[in-house]
C-alpha atoms as a PDB file:
ATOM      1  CA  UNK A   1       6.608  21.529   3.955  1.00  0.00           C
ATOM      2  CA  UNK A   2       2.916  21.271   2.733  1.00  0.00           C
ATOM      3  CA  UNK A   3       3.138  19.085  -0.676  1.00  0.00           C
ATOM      4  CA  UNK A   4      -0.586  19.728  -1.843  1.00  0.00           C
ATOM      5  CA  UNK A   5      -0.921  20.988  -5.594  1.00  0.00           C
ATOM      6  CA  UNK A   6      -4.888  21.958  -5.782  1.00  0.00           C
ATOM      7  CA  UNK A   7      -4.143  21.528  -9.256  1.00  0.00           C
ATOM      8  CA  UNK A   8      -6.396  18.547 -10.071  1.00  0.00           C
ATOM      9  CA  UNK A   9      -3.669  16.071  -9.261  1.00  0.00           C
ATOM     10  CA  UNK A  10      -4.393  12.875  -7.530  1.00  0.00           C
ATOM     11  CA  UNK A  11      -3.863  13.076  -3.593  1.00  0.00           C
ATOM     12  CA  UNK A  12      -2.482  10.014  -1.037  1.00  0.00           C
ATOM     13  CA  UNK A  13      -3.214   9.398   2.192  1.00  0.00           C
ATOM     14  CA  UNK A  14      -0.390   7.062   3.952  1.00  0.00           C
ATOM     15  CA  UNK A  15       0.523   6.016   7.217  1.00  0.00           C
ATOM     16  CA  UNK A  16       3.869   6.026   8.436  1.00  0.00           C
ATOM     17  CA  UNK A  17       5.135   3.780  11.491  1.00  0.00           C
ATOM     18  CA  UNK A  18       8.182   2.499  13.449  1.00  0.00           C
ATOM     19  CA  UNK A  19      10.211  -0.421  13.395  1.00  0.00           C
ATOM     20  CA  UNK A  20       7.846  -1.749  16.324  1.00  0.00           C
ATOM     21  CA  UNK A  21       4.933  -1.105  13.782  1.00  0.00           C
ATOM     22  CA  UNK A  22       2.517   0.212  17.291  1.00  0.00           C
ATOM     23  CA  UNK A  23       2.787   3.636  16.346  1.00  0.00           C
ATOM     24  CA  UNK A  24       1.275   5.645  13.741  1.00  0.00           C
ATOM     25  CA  UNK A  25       0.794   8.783  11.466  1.00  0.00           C
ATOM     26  CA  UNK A  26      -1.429   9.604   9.373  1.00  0.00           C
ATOM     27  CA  UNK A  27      -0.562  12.179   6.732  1.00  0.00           C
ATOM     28  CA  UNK A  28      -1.870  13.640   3.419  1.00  0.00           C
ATOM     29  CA  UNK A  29       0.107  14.924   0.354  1.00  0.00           C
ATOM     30  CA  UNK A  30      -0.170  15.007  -3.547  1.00  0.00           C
ATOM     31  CA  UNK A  31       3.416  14.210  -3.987  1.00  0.00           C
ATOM     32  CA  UNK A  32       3.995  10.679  -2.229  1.00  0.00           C
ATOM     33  CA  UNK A  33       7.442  10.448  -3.042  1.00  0.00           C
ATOM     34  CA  UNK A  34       8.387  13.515  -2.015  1.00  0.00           C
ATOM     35  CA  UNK A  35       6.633  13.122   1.075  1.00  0.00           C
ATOM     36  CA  UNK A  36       8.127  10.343   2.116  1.00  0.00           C
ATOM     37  CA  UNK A  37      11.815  11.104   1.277  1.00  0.00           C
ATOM     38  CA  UNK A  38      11.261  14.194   3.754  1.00  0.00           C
ATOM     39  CA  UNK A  39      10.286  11.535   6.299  1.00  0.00           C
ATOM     40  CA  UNK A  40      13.133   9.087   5.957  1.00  0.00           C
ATOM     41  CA  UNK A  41      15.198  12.475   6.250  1.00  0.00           C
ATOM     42  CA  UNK A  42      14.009  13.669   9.374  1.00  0.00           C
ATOM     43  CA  UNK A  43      12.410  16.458   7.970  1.00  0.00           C
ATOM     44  CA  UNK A  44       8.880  15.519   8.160  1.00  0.00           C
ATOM     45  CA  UNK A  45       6.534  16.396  10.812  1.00  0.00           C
ATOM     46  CA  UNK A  46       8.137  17.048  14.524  1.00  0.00           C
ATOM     47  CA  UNK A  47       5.737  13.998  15.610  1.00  0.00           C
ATOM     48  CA  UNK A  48       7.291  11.531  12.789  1.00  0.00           C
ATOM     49  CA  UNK A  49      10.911  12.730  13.820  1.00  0.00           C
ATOM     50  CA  UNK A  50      10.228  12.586  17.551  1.00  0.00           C
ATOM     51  CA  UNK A  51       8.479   8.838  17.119  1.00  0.00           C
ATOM     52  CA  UNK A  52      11.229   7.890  14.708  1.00  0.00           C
ATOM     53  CA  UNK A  53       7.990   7.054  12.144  1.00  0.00           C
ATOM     54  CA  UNK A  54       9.942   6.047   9.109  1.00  0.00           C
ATOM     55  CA  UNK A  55       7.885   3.065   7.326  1.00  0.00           C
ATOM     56  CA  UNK A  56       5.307   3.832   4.843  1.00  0.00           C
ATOM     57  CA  UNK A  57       2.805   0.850   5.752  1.00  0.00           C
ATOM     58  CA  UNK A  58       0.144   1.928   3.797  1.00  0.00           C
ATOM     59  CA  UNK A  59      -1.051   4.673   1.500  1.00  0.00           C
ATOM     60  CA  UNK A  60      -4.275   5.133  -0.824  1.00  0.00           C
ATOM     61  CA  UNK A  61      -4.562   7.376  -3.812  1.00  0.00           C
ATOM     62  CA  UNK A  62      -7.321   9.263  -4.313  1.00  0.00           C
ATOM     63  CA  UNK A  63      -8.454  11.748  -7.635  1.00  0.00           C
ATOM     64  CA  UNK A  64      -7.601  14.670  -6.189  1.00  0.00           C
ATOM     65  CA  UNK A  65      -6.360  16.162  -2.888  1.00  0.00           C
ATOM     66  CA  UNK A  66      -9.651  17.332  -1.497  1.00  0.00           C
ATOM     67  CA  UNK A  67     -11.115  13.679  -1.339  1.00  0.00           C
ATOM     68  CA  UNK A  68      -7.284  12.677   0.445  1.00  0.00           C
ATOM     69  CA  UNK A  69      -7.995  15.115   3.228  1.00  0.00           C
ATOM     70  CA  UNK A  70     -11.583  13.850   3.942  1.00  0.00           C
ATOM     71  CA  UNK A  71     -10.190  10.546   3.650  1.00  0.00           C
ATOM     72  CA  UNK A  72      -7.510  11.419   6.269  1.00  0.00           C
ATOM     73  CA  UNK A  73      -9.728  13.357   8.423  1.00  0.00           C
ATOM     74  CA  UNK A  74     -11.681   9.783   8.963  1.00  0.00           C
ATOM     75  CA  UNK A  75      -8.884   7.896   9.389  1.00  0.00           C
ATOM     76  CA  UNK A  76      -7.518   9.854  12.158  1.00  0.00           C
ATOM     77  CA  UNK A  77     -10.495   9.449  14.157  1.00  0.00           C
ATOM     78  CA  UNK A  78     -10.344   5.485  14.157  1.00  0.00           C
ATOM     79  CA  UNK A  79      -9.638   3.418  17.091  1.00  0.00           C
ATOM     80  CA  UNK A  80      -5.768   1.850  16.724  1.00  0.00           C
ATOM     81  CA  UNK A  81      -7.125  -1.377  15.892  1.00  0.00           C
ATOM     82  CA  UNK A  82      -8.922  -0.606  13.207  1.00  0.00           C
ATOM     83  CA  UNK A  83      -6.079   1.118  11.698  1.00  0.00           C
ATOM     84  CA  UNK A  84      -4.217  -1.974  12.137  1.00  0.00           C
ATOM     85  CA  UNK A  85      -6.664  -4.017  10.468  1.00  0.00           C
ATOM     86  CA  UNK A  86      -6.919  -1.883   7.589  1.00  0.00           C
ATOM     87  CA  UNK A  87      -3.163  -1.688   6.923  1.00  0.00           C
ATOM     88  CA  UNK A  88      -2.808  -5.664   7.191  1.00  0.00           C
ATOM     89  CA  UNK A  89      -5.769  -5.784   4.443  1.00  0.00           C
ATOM     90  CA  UNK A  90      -3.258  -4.666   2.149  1.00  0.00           C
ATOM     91  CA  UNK A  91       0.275  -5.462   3.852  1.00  0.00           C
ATOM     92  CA  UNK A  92      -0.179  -8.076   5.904  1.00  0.00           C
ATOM     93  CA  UNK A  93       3.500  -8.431   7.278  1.00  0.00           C
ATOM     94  CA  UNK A  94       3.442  -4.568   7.317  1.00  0.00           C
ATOM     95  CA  UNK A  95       6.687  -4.001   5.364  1.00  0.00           C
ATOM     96  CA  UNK A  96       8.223  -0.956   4.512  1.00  0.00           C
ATOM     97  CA  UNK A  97       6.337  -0.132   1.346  1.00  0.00           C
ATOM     98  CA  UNK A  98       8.608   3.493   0.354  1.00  0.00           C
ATOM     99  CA  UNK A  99      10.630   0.972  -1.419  1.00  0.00           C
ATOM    100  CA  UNK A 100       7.952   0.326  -4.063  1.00  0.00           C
ATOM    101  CA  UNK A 101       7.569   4.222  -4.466  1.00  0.00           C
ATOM    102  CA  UNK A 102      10.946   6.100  -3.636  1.00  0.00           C
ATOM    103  CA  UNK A 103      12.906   5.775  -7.288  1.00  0.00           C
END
């Protein structure tokens, strides 16, 4: 679906996950919400779908959507463990944060 607006709105990274929380994706959009709602739908990516990936576990927002991509370029090349790390910084129990976004 491609949610990017090059618009000067702000641009999120997140990472999805399953219920096992020991898989991951790593996406980038400037509509979160949106986003996500696609993913809880099954319309997302064919990976998210395939991997049932359906918990938002983390996300960042960043100024614009450029700085999300580089952001998400990084991320993607990190070790699993570090990605782990950096999500329980934030959620430690790694709980389905959509519900704090998804009105």
């Amino acid at each position: 679906m491609g949610y990017y607006d090059y618009n000067g709105k702000v641009g999120y990274v997140y990472i999805l996950s399953n219920y096992n929380r020991n898989i991951f994706y790593i996406g980038v959009t400037s509509n979160l919400e949106g986003r996500i709602r696609d993913h809880k739908n099954n319309e997302g990516s064919k990976f998210t779908k395939k991997y049932n990936l359906k918990f938002l576990v983390y996300y960042e927002e960043f100024p614009n959507i450029v700085d999300a991509i580089l952001r998400e370029k990084q991320l993607k090349n990190w070790h699993h463990e570090w990605k782990v790390n950096l999500i329980k910084k934030l959620n430690p129990s790694m709980k389905d944060l959509a519900l704090n976004i998804l009105l």
